[in-house]
Protein backbone atom coordinates (compact mmCIF):
# COMPACT_ATOMS: atom_id res chain seq x y z
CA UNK A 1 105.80 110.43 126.31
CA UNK A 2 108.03 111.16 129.73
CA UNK A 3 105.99 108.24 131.16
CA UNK A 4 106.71 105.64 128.20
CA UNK A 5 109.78 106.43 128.16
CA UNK A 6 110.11 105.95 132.44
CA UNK A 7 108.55 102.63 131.50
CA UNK A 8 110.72 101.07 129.35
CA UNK A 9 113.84 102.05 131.34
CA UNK A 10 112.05 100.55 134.32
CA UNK A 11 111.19 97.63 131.56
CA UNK A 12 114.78 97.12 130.63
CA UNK A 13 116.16 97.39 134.04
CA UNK A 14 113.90 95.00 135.22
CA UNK A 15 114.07 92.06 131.76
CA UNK A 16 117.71 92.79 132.07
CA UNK A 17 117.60 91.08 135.60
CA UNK A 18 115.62 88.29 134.24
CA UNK A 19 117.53 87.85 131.66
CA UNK A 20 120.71 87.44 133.23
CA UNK A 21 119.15 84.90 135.26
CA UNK A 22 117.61 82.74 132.85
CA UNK A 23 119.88 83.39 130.01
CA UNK A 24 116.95 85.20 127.77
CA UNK A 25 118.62 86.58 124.54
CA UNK A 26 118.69 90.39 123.99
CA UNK A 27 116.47 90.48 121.36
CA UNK A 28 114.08 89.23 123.42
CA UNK A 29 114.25 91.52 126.44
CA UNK A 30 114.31 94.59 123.33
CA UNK A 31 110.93 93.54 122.26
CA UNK A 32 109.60 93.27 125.93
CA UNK A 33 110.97 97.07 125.79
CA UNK A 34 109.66 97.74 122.86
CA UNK A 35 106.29 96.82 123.91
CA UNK A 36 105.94 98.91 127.32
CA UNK A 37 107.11 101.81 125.33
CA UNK A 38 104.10 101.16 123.20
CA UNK A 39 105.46 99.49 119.95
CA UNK A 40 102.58 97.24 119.63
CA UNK A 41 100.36 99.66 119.22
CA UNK A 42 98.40 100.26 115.69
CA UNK A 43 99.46 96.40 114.74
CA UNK A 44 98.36 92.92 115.47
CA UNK A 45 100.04 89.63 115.08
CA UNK A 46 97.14 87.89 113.06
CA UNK A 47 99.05 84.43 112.82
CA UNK A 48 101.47 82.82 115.16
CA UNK A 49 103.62 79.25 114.67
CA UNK A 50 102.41 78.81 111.31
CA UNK A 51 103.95 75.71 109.66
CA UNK A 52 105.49 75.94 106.33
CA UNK A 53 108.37 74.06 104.18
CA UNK A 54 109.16 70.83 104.77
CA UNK A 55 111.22 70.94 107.80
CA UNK A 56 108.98 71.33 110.37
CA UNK A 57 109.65 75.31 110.90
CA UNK A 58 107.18 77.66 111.63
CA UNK A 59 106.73 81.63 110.84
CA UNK A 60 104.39 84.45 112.11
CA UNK A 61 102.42 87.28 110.53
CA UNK A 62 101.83 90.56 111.72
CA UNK A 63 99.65 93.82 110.22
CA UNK A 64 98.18 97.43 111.11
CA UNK A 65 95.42 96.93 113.46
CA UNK A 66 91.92 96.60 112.19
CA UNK A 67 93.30 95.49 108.61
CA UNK A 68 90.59 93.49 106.46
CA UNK A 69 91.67 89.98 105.46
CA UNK A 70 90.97 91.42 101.43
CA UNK A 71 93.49 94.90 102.11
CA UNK A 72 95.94 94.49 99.14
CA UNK A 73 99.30 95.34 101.55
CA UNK A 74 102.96 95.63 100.35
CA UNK A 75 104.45 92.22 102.33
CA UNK A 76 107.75 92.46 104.12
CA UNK A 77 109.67 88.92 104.71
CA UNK A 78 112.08 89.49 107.93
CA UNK A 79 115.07 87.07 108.48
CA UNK A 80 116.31 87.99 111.80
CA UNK A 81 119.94 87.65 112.95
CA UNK A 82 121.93 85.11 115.19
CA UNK A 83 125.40 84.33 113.48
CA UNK A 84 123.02 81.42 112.26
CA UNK A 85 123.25 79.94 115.62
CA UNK A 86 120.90 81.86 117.76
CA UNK A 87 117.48 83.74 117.51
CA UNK A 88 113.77 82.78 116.92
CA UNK A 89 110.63 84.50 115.24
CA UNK A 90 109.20 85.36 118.33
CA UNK A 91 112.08 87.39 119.95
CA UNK A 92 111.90 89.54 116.49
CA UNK A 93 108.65 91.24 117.42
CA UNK A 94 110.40 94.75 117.95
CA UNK A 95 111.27 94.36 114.04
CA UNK A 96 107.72 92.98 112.81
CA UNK A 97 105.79 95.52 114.63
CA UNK A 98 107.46 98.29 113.44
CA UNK A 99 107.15 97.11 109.63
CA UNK A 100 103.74 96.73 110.59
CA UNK A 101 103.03 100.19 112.05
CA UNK A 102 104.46 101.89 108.48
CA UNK A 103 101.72 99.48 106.23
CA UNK A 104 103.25 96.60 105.68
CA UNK A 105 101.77 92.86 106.35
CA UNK A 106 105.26 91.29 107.73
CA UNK A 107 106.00 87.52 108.01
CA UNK A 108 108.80 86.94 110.48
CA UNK A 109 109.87 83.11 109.88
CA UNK A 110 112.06 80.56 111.90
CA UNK A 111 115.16 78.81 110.24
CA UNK A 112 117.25 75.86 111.34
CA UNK A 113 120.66 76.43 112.85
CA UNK A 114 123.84 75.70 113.60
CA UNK A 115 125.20 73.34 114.98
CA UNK A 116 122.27 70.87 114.33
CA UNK A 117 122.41 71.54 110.65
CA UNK A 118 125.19 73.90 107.89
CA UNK A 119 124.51 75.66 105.34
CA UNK A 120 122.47 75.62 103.12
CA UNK A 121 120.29 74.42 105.10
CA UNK A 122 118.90 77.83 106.55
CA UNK A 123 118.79 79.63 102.82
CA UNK A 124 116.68 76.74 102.10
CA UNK A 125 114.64 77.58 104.74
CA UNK A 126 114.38 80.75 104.14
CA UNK A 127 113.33 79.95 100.41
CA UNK A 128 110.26 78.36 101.99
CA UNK A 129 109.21 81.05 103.49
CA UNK A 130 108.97 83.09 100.24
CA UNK A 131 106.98 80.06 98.79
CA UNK A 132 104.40 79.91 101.89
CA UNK A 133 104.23 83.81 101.07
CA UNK A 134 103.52 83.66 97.91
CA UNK A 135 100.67 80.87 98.22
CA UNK A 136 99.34 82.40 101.70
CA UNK A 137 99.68 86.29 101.98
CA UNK A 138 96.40 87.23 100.09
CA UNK A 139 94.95 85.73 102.96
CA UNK A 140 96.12 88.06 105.59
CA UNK A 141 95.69 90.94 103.55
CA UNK A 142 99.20 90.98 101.62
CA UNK A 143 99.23 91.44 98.03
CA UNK A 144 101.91 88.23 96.68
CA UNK A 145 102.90 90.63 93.87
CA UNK A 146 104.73 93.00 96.28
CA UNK A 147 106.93 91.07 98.14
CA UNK A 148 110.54 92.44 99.36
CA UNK A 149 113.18 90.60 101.83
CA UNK A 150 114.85 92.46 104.67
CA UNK A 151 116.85 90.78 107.34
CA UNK A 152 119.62 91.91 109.75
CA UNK A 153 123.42 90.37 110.20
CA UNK A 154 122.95 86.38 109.44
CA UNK A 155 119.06 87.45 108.21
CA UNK A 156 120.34 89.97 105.98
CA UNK A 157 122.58 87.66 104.34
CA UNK A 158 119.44 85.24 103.53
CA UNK A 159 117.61 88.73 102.21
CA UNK A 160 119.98 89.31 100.10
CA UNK A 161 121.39 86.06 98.73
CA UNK A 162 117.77 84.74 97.67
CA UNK A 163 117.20 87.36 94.84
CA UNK A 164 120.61 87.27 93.78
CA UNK A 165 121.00 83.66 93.68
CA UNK A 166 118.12 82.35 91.80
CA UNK A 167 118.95 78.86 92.32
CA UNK A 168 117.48 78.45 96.16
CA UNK A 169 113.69 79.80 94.35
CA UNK A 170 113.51 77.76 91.16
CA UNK A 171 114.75 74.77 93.29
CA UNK A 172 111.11 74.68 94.53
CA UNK A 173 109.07 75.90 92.05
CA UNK A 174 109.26 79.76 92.72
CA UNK A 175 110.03 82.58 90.36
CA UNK A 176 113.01 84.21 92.30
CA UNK A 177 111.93 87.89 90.72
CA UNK A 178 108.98 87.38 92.82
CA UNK A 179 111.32 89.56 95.28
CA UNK A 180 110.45 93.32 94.42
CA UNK A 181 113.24 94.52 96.81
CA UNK A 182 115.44 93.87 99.16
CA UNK A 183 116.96 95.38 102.48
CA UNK A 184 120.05 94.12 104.38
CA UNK A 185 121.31 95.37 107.87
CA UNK A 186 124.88 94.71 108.18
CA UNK A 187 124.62 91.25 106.62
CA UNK A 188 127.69 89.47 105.58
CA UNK A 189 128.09 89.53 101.75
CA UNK A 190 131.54 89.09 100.88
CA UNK A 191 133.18 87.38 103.70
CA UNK A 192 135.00 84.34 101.67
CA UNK A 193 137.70 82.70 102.94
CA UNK A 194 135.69 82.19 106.39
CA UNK A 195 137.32 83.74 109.18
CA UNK A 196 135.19 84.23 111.88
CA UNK A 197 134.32 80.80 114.06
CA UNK A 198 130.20 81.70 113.30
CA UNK A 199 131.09 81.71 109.60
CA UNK A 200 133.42 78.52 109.69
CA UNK A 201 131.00 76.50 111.87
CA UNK A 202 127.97 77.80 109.07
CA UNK A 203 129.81 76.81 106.18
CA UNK A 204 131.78 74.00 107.46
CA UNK A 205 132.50 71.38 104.09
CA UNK A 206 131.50 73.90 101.30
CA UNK A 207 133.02 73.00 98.11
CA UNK A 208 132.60 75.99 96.19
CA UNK A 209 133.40 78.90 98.63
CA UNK A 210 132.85 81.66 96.64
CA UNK A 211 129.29 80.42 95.30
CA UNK A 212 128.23 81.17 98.96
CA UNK A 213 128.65 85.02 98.46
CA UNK A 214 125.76 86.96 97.28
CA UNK A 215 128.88 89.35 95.79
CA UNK A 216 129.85 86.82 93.72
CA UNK A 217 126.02 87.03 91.75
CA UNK A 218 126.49 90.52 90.91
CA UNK A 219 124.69 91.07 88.04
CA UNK A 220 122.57 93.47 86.22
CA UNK A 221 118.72 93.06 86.26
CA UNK A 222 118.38 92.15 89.90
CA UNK A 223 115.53 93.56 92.30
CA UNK A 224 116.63 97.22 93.90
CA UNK A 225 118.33 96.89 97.06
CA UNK A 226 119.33 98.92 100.21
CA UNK A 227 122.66 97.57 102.41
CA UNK A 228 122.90 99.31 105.37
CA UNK A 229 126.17 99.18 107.60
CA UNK A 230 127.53 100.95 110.41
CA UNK A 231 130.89 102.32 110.92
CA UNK A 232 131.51 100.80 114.47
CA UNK A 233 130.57 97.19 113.39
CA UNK A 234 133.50 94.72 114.08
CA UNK A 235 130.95 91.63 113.93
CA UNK A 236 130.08 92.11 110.37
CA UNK A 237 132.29 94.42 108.63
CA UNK A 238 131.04 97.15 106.88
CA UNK A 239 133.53 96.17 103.76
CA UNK A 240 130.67 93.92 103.41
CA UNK A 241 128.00 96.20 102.26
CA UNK A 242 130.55 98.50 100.68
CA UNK A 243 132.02 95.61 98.31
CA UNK A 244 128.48 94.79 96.99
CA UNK A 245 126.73 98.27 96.96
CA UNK A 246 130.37 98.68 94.69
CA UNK A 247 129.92 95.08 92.47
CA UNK A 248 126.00 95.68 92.07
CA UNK A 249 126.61 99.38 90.55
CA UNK A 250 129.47 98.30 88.47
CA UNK A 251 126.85 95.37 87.24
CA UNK A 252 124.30 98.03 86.63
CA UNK A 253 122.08 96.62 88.76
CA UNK A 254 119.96 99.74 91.63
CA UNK A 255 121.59 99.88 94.74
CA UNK A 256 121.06 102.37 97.92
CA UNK A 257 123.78 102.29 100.60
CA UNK A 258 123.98 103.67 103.95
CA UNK A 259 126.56 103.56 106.30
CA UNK A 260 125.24 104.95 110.28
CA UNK A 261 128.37 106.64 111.82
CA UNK A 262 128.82 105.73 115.91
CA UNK A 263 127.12 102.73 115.64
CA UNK A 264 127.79 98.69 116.42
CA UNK A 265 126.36 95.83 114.82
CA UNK A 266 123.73 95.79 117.16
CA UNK A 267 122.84 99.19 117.21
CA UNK A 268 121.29 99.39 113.82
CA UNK A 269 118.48 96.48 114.97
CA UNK A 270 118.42 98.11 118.22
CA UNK A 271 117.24 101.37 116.39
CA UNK A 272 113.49 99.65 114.56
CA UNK A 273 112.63 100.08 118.09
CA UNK A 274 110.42 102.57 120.21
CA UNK A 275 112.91 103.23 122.90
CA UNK A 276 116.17 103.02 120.16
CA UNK A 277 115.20 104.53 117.32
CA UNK A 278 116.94 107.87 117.99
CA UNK A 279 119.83 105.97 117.32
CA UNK A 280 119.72 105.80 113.33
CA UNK A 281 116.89 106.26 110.99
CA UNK A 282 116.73 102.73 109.79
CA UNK A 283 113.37 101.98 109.98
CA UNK A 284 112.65 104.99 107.92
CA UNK A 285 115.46 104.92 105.30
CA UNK A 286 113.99 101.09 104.98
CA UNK A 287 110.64 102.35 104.57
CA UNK A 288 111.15 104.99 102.48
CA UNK A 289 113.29 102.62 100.19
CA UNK A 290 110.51 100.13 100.34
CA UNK A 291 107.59 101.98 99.69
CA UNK A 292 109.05 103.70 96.87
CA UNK A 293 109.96 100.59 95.14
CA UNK A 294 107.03 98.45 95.73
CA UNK A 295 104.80 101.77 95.21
């Protein structure tokens, strides 16, 4: 273990150079990390740039090693973060892998960002990727009848809005309580009237502000959820997943919350991987949650 763990310090030292140099993002140089400390192993990534939707995105799919196409797997969407400006599918293998590793098939998709588009055009995208699930996951071992959403920051907010809005699902023909469950690591969920330039830029000529907060469908009868915060997070406030985990039990609706004390925004991705997960159990709070719902 001594030896990984050598490894990915010498692994981090070293991406950390290259990625001042040619600008990679963090994420990025994490799963390099991740995957010197030995991340990868026990999973495979059995599909990579697969199209789906209608604009031209693209998503991978990752599972335990050695899985047979027919295994019947719980199947574990991933929006990852960005402020909905930054980030790619590929740069989120730290998060896929480790889904992966604990028996889940994961799908990791792509979504179109700011500037070149505003919302909703990346919930819309991320709508798709629940409908490619559901028509495509049998086929890499996932069983469509077990689906959850998980995400982190601008991810989480896409994980969480889509099975408490139902309007982005029935827009294209999808039953929206095809989502068994849902996880969100500090996502923004109540953050109307915009005051962050990320959330301005996103939302920039909204008509209906509120309707853009998954707070404001608090309801009962929606899908079990876990919102995870932590206490040093000044990019996404952890008001956030207090004033739903609040709304959703005053609705009646099941709600888990966690709130990791010490740690930053970042930290709480950081921690789904090998080298960082000391940091916070959030992999297995998520899993536990998870697994437990979608039994």
């Amino acid at each position: 273990m001594i030896w990984r763990i050598a490894l990915a310090v010498l692994a981090i030292l070293i991406a950390g150079a290259v990625g001042m140099y040619y600008f990679v993002e963090p994420p990025r140089i994490l799963s390099w990390v991740d995957a010197v400390a030995g991340g990868g192993r026990g999973t495979e990534e059995v599909a990579t740039a697969v199209p789906f939707g209608t604009t031209g995105q693209t998503l991978d799919v990752w599972r335990p090693a050695g899985d047979h196409p027919t295994t019947s797997r719980p199947v574990l969407i991933f929006y990852y973060g960005g402020g909905w400006v930054h980030g790619d599918r590929g740069a989120y293998a730290f998060a896929a892998r480790a889904y992966a590793k604990a028996g889940f098939v994961v799908v990791v998709p792509d979504y179109r960002k700011v500037p070149s588009v505003r919302f909703p055009a990346f919930l819309q995208d991320a709508a798709e990727a629940v409908k490619w699930t559901r028509d495509n996951i049998a086929g890499y071992g996932g069983d469509p009848t077990r689906i959850a959403t998980a995400g982190h920051s601008a991810g989480g907010y896409a994980a969480i809005m889509l099975p408490m809005d139902p309007h982005w699902l029935t827009a294209i023909g999808v039953d929206p309580h095809i989502i068994k469950a849902a996880v969100g690591l500090c996502g923004p969920y109540d953050f109307f009237p915009y005051d962050k330039k990320r959330s301005i830029d996103a939302f920039k000529g909204v008509v209906d502000g509120p309707a853009t907060q998954p707070i404001h469908y608090a309801r009962a009868g929606l899908a079990p959820m876990m919102l995870v915060t932590a206490s040093n997070d000044t990019q996404v406030r952890p008001y956030n997943a207090v004033n739903l985990t609040k709304a959703l039990k005053k609705a009646g609706s099941p709600v888990e919350f966690r709130e990791y004390q010490g740690l930053s925004h970042e930290d709480v991705a950081m921690a789904l991987s090998v080298p960082f997960r000391g940091k916070a159990p959030a992999l297995s709070d998520s899993v536990s949650f998870l697994k437990r719902v979608l039994k």
